[in-house]
PDB file of N, CA and C in Angstrom:
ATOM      1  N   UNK A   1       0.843  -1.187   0.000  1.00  0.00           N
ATOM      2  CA  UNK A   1       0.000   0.000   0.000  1.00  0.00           C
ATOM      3  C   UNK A   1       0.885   1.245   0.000  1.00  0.00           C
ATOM      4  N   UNK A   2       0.424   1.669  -0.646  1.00  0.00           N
ATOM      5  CA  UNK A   2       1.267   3.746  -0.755  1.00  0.00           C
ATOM      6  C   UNK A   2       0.135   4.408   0.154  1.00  0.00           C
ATOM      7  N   UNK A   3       0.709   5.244   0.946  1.00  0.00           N
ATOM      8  CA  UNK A   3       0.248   6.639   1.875  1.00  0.00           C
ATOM      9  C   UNK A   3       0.569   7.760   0.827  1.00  0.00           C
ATOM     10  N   UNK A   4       0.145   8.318   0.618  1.00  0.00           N
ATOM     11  CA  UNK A   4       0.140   9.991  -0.411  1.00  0.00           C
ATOM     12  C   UNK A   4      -0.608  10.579   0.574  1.00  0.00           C
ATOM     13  N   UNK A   5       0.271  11.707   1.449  1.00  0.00           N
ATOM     14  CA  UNK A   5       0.124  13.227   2.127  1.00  0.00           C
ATOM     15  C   UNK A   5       0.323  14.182   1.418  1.00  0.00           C
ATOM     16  N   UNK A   6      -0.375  15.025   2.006  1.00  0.00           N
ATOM     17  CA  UNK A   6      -0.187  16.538   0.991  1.00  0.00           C
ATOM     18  C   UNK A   6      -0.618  17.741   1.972  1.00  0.00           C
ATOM     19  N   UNK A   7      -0.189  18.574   1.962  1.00  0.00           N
ATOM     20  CA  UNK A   7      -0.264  19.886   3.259  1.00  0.00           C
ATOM     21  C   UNK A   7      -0.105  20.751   2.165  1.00  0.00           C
ATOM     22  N   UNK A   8      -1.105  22.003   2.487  1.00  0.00           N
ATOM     23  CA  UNK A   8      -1.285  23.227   1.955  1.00  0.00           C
ATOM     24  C   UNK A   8      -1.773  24.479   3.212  1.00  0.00           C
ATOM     25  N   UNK A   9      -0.808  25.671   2.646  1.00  0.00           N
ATOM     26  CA  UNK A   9      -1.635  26.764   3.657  1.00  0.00           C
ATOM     27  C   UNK A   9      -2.025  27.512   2.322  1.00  0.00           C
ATOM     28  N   UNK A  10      -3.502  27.898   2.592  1.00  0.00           N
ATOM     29  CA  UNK A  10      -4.184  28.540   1.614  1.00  0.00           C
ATOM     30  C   UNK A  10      -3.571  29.928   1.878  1.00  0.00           C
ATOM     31  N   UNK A  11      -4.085  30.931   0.781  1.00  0.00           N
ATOM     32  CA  UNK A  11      -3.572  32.250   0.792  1.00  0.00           C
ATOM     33  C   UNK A  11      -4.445  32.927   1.815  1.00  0.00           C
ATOM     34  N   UNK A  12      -4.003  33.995   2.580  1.00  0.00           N
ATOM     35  CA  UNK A  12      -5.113  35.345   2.843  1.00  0.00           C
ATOM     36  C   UNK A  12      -5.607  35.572   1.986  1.00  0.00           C
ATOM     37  N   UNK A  13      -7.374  35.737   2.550  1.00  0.00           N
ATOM     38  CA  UNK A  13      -7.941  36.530   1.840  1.00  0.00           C
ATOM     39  C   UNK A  13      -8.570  37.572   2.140  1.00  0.00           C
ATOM     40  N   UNK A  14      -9.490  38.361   1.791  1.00  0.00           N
ATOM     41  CA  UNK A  14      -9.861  39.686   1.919  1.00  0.00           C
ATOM     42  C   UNK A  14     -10.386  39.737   3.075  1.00  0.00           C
ATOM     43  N   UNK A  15     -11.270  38.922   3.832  1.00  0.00           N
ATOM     44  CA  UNK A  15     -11.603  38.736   5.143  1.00  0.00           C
ATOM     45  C   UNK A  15     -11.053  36.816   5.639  1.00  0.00           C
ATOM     46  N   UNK A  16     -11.483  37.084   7.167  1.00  0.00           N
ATOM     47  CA  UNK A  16     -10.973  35.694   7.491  1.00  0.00           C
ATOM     48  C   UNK A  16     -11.778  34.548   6.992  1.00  0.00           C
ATOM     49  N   UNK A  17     -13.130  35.225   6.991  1.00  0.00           N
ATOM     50  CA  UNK A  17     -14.133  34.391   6.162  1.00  0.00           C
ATOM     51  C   UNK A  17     -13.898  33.747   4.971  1.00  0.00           C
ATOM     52  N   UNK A  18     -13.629  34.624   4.133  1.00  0.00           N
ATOM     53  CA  UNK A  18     -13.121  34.078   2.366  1.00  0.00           C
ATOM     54  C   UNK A  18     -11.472  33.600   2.454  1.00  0.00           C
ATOM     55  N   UNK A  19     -11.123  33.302   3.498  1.00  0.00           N
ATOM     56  CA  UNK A  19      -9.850  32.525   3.593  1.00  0.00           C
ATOM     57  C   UNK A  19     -10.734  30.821   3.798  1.00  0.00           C
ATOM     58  N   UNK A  20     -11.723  30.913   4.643  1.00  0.00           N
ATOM     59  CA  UNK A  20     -12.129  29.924   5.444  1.00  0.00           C
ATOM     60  C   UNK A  20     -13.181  28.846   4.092  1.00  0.00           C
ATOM     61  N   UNK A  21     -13.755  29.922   3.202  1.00  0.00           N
ATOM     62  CA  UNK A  21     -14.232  29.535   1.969  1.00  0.00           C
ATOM     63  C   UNK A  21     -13.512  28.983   1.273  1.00  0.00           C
ATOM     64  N   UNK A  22     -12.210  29.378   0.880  1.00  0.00           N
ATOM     65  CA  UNK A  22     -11.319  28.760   0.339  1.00  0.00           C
ATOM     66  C   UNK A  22     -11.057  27.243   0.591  1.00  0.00           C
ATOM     67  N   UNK A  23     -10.554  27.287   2.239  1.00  0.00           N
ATOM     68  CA  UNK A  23     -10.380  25.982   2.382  1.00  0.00           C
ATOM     69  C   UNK A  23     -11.341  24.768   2.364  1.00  0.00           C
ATOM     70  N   UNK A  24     -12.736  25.612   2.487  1.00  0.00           N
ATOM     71  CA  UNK A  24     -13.650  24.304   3.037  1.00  0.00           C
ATOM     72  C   UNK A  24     -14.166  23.571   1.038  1.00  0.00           C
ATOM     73  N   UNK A  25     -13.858  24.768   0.015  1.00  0.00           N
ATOM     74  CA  UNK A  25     -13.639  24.639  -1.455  1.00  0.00           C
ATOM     75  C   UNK A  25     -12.929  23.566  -1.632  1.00  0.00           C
ATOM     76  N   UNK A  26     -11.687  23.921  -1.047  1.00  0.00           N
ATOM     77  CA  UNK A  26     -10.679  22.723  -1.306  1.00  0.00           C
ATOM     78  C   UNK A  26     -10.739  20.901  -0.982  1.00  0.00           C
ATOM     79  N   UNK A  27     -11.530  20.810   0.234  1.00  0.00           N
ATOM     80  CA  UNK A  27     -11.863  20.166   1.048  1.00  0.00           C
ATOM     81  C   UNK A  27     -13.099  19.583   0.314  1.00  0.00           C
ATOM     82  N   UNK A  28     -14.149  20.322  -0.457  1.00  0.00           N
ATOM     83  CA  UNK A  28     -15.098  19.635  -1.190  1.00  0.00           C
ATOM     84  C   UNK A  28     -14.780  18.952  -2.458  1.00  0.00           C
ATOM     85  N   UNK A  29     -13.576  19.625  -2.756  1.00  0.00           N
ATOM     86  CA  UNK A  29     -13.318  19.578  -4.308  1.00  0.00           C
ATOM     87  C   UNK A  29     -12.353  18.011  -4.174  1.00  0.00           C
ATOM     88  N   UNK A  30     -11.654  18.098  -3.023  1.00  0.00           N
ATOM     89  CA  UNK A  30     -10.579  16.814  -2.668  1.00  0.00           C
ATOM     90  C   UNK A  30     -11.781  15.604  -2.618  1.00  0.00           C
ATOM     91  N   UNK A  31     -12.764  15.665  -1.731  1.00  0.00           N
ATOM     92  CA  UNK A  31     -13.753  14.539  -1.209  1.00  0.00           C
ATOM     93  C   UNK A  31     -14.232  14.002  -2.870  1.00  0.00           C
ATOM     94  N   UNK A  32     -14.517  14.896  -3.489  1.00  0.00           N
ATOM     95  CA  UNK A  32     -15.605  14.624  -4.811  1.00  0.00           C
ATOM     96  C   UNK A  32     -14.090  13.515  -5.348  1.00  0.00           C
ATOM     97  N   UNK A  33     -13.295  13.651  -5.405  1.00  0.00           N
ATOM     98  CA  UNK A  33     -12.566  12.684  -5.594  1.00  0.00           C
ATOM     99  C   UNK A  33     -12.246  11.199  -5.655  1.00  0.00           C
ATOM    100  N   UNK A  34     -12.818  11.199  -4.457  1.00  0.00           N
ATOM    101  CA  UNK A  34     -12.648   9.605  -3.735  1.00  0.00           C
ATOM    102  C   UNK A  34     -13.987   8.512  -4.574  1.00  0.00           C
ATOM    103  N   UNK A  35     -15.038   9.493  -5.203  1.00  0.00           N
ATOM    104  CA  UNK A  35     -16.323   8.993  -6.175  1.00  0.00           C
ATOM    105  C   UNK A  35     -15.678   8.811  -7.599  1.00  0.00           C
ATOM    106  N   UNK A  36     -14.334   9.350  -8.348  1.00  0.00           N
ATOM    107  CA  UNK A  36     -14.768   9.682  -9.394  1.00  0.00           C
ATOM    108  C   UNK A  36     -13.308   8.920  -9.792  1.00  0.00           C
ATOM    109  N   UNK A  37     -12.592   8.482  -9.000  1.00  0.00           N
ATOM    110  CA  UNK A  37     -10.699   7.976  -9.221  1.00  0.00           C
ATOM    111  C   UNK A  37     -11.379   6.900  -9.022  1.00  0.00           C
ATOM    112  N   UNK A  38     -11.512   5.986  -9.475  1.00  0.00           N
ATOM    113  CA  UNK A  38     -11.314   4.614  -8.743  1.00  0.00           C
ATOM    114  C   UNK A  38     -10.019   3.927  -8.081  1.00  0.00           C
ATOM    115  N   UNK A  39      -8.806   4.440  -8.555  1.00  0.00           N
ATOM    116  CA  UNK A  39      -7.592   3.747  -7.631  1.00  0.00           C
ATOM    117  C   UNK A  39      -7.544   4.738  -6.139  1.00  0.00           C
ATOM    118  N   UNK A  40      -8.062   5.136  -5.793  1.00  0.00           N
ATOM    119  CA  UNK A  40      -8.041   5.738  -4.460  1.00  0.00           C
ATOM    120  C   UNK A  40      -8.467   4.513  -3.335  1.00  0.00           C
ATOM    121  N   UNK A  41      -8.043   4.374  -2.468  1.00  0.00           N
ATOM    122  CA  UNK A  41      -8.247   3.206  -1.649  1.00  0.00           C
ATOM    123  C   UNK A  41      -9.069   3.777  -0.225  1.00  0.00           C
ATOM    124  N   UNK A  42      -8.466   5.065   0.154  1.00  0.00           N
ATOM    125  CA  UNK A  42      -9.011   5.583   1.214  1.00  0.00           C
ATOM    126  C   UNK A  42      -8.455   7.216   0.809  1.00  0.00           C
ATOM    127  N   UNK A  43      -9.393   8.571   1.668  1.00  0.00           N
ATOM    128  CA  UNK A  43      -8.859   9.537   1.251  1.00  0.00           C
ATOM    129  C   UNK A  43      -9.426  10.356   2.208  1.00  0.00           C
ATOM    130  N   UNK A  44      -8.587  11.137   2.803  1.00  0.00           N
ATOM    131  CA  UNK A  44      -9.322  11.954   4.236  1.00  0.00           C
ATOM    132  C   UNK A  44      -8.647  13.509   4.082  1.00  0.00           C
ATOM    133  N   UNK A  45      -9.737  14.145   4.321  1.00  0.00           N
ATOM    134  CA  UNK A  45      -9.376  15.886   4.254  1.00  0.00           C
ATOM    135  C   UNK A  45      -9.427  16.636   5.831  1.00  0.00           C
ATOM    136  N   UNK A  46      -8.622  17.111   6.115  1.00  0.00           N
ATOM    137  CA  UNK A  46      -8.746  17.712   7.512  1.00  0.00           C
ATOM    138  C   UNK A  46      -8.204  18.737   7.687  1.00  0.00           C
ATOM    139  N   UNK A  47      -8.986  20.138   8.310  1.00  0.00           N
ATOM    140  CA  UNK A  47      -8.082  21.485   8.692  1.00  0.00           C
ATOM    141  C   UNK A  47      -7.634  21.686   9.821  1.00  0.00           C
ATOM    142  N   UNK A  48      -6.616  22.522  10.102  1.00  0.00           N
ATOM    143  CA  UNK A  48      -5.806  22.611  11.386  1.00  0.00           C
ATOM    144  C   UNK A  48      -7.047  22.945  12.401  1.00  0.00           C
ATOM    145  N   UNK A  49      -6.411  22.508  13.594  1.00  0.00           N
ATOM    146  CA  UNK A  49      -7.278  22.947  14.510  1.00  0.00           C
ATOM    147  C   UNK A  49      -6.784  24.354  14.936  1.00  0.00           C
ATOM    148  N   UNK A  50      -7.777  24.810  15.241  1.00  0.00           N
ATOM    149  CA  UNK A  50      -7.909  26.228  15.454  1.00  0.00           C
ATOM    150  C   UNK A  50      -6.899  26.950  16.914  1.00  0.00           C
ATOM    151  N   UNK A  51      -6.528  25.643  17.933  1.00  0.00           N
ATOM    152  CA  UNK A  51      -6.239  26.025  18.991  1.00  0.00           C
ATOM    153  C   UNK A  51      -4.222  25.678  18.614  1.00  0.00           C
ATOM    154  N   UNK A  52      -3.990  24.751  17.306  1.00  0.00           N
ATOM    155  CA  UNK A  52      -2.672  24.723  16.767  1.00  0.00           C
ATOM    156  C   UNK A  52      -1.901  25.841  16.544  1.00  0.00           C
ATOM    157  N   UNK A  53      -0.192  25.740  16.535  1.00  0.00           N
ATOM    158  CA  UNK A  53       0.317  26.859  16.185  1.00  0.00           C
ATOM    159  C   UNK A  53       0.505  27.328  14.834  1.00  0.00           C
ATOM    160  N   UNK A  54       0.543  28.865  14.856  1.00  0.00           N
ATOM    161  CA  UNK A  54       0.158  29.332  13.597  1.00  0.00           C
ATOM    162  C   UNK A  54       1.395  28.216  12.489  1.00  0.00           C
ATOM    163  N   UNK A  55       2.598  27.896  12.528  1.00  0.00           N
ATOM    164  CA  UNK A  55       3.023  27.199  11.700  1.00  0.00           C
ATOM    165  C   UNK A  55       2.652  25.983  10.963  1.00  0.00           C
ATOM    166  N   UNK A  56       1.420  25.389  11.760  1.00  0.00           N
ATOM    167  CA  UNK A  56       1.021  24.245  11.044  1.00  0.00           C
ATOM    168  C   UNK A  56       0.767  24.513   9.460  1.00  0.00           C
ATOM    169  N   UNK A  57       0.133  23.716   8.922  1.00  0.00           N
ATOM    170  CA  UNK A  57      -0.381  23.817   7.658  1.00  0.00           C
ATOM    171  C   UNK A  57      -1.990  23.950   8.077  1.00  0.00           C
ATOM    172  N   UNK A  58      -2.738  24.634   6.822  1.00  0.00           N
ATOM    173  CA  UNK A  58      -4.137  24.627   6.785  1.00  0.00           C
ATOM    174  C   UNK A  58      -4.957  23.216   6.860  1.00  0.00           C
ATOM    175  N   UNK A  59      -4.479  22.774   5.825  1.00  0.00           N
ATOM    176  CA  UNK A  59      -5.372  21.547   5.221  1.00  0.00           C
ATOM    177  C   UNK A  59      -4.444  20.566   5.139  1.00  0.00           C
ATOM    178  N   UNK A  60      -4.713  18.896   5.270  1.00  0.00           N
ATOM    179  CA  UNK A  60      -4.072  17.922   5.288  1.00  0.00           C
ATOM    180  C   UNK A  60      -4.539  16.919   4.249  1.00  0.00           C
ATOM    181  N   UNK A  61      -4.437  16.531   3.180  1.00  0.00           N
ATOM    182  CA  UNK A  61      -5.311  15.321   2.691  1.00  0.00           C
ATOM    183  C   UNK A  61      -4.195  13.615   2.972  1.00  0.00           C
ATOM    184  N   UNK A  62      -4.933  13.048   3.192  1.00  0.00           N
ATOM    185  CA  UNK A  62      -4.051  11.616   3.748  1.00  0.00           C
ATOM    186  C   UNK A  62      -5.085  10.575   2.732  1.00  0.00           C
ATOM    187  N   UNK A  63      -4.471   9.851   2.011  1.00  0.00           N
ATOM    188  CA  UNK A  63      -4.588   9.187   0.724  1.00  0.00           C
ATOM    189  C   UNK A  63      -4.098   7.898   0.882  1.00  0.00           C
ATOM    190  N   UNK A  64      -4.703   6.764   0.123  1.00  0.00           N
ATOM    191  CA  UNK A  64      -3.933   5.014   0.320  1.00  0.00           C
ATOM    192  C   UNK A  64      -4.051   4.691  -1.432  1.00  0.00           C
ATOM    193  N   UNK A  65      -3.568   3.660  -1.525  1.00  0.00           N
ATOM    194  CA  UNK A  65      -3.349   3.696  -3.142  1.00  0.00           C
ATOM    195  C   UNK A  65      -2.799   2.061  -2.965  1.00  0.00           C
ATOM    196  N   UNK A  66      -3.410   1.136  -3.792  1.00  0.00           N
ATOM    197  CA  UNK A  66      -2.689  -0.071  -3.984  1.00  0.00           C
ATOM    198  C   UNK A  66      -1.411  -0.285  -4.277  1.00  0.00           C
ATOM    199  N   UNK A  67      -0.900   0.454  -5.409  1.00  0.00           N
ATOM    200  CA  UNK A  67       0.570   0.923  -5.321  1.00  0.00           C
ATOM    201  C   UNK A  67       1.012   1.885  -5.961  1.00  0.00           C
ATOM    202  N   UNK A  68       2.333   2.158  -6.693  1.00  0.00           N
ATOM    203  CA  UNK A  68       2.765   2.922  -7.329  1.00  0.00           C
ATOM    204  C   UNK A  68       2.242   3.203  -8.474  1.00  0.00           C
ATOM    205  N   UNK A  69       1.267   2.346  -9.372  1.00  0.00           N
ATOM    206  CA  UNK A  69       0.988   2.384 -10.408  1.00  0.00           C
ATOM    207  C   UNK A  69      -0.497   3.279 -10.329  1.00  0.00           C
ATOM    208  N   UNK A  70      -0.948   2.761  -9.484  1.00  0.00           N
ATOM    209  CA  UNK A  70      -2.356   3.389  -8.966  1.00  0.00           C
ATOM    210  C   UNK A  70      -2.166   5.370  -8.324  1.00  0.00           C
ATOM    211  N   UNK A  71      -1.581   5.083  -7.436  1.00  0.00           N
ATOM    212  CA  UNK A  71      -0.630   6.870  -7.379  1.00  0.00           C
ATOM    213  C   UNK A  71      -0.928   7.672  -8.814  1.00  0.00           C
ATOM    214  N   UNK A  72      -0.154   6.794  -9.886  1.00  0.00           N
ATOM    215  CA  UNK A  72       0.769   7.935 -11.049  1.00  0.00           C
ATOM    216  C   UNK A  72      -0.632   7.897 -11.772  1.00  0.00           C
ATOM    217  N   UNK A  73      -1.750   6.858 -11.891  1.00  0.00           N
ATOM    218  CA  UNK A  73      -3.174   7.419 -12.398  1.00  0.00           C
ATOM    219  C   UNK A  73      -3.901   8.134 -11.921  1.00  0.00           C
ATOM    220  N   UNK A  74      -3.515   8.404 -10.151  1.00  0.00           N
ATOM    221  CA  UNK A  74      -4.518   9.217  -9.620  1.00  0.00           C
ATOM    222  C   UNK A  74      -3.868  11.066 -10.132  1.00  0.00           C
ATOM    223  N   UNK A  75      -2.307  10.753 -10.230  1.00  0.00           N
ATOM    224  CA  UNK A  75      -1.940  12.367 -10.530  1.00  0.00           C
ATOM    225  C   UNK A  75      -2.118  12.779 -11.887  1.00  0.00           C
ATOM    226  N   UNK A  76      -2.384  11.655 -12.587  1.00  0.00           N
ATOM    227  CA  UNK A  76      -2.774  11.924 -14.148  1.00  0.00           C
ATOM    228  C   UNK A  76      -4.592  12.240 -14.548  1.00  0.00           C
ATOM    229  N   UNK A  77      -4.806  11.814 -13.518  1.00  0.00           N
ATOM    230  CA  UNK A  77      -6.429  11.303 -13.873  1.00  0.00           C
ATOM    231  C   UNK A  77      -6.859  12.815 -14.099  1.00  0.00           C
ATOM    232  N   UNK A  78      -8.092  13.710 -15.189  1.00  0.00           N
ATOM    233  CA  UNK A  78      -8.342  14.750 -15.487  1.00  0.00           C
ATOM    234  C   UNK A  78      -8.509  15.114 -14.444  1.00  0.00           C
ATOM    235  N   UNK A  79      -9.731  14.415 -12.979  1.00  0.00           N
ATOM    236  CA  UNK A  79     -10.547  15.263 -12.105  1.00  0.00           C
ATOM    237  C   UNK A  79      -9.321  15.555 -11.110  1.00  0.00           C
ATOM    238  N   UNK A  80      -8.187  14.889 -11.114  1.00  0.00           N
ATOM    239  CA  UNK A  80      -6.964  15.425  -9.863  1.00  0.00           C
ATOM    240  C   UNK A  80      -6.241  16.624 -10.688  1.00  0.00           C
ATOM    241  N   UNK A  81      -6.196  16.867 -11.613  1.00  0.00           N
ATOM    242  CA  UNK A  81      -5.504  17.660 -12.898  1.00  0.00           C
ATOM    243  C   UNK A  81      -6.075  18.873 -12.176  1.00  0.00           C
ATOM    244  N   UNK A  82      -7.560  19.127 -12.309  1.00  0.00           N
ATOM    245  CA  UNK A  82      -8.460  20.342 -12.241  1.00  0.00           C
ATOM    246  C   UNK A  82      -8.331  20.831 -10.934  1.00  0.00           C
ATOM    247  N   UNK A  83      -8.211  19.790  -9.854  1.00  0.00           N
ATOM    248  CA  UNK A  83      -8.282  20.444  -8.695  1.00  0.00           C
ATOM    249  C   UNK A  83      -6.900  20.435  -8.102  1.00  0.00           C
ATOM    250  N   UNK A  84      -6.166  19.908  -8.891  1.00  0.00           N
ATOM    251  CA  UNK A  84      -4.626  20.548  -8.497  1.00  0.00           C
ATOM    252  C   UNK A  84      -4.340  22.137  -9.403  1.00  0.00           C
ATOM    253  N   UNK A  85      -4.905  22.314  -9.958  1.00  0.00           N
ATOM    254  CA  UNK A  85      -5.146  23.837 -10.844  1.00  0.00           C
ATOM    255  C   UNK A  85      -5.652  24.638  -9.988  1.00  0.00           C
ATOM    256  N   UNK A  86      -6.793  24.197  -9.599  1.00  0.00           N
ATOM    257  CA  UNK A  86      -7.691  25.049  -8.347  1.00  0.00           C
ATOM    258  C   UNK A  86      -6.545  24.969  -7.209  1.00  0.00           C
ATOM    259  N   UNK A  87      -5.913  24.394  -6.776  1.00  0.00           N
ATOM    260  CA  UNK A  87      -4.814  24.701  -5.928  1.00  0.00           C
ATOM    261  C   UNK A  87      -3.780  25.424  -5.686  1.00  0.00           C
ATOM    262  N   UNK A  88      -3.435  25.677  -6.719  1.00  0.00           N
ATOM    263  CA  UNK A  88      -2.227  26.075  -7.037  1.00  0.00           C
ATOM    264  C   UNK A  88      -2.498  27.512  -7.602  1.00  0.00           C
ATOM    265  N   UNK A  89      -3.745  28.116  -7.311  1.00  0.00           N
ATOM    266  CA  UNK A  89      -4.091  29.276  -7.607  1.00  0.00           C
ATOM    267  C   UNK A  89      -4.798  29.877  -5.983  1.00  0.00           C
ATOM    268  N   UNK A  90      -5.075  29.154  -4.902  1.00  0.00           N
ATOM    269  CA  UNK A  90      -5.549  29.460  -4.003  1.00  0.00           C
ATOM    270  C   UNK A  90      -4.487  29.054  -2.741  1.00  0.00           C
ATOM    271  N   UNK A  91      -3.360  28.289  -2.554  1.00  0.00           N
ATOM    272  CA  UNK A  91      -2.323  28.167  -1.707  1.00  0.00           C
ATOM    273  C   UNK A  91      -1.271  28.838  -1.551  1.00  0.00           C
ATOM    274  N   UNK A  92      -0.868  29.234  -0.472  1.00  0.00           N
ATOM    275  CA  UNK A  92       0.879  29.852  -0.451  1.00  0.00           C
ATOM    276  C   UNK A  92       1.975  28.761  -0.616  1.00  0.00           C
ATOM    277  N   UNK A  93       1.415  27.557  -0.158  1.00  0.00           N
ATOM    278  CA  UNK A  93       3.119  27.008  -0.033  1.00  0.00           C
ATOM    279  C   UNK A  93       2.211  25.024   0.306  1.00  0.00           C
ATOM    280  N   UNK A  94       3.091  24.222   0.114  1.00  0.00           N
ATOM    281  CA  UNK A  94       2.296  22.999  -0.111  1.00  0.00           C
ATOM    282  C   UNK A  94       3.614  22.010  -0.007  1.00  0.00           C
ATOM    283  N   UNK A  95       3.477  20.629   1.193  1.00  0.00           N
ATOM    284  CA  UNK A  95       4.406  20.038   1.559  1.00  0.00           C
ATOM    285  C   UNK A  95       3.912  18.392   1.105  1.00  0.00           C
ATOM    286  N   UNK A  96       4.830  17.626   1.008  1.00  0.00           N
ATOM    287  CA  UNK A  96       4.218  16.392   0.507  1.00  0.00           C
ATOM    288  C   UNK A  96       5.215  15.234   1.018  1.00  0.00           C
ATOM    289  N   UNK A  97       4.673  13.938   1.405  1.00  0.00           N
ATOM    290  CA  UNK A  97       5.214  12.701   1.298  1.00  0.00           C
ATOM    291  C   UNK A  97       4.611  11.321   0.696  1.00  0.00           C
ATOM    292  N   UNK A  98       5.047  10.248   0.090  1.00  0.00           N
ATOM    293  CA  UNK A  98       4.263   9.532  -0.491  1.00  0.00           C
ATOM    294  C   UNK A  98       5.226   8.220   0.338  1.00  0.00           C
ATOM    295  N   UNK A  99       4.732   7.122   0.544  1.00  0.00           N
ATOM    296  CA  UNK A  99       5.330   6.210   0.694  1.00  0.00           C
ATOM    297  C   UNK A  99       4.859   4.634   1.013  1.00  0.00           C
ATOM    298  N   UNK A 100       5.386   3.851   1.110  1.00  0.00           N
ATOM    299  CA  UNK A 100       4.748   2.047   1.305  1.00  0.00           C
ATOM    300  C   UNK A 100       4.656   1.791   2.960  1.00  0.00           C
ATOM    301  N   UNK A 101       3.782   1.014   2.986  1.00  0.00           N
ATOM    302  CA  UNK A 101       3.350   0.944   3.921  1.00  0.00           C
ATOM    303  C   UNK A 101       2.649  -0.567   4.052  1.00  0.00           C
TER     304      UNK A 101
END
């Protein structure tokens, strides 16, 4: 089995609110996922807790994958394409590990 993590802090936005829109966007857009990949094995979205230090990351997604082969279709697949686009237009900075397990 492969673990695929991924950490993002979304950008400021104009209020704390439309920061908070952002993420819970991201968070819908990740879930619709787990319906539409079939090599996804398991896939969980979670935001920092509020009482964490400001260095954490925003958002966490934690991912399982049969193996390596299954991974490189999920980063190819169109619907991960689109919402890694949508990402990469709404994050400051984004940390990652993938590995067997």
């Amino acid at each position: 089995m492969i673990k695929h993590i991924v950490m993002w802090n979304i950008r400021e936005g104009e209020t704390s609110r439309a920061r908070f829109e952002r993420m819970a966007e991201v968070k819908a857009r990740l879930l619709e996922l787990k319906g539409r990949i079939k090599e996804i094995v398991s896939l969980e979205v979670h935001f920092k807790s509020p009482s964490a230090p400001d260095d954490n990351f925003d958002v966490i997604l934690v991912s399982e994958f049969n193996s390596w082969a299954d991974l490189e279709a999920y980063r190819n697949h169109p619907a991960h394409v689109e919402v890694a686009e949508y990402l990469n237009n709404v994050r400051q900075n984004r940390a990652a590990i993938d590995y067997e397990f």
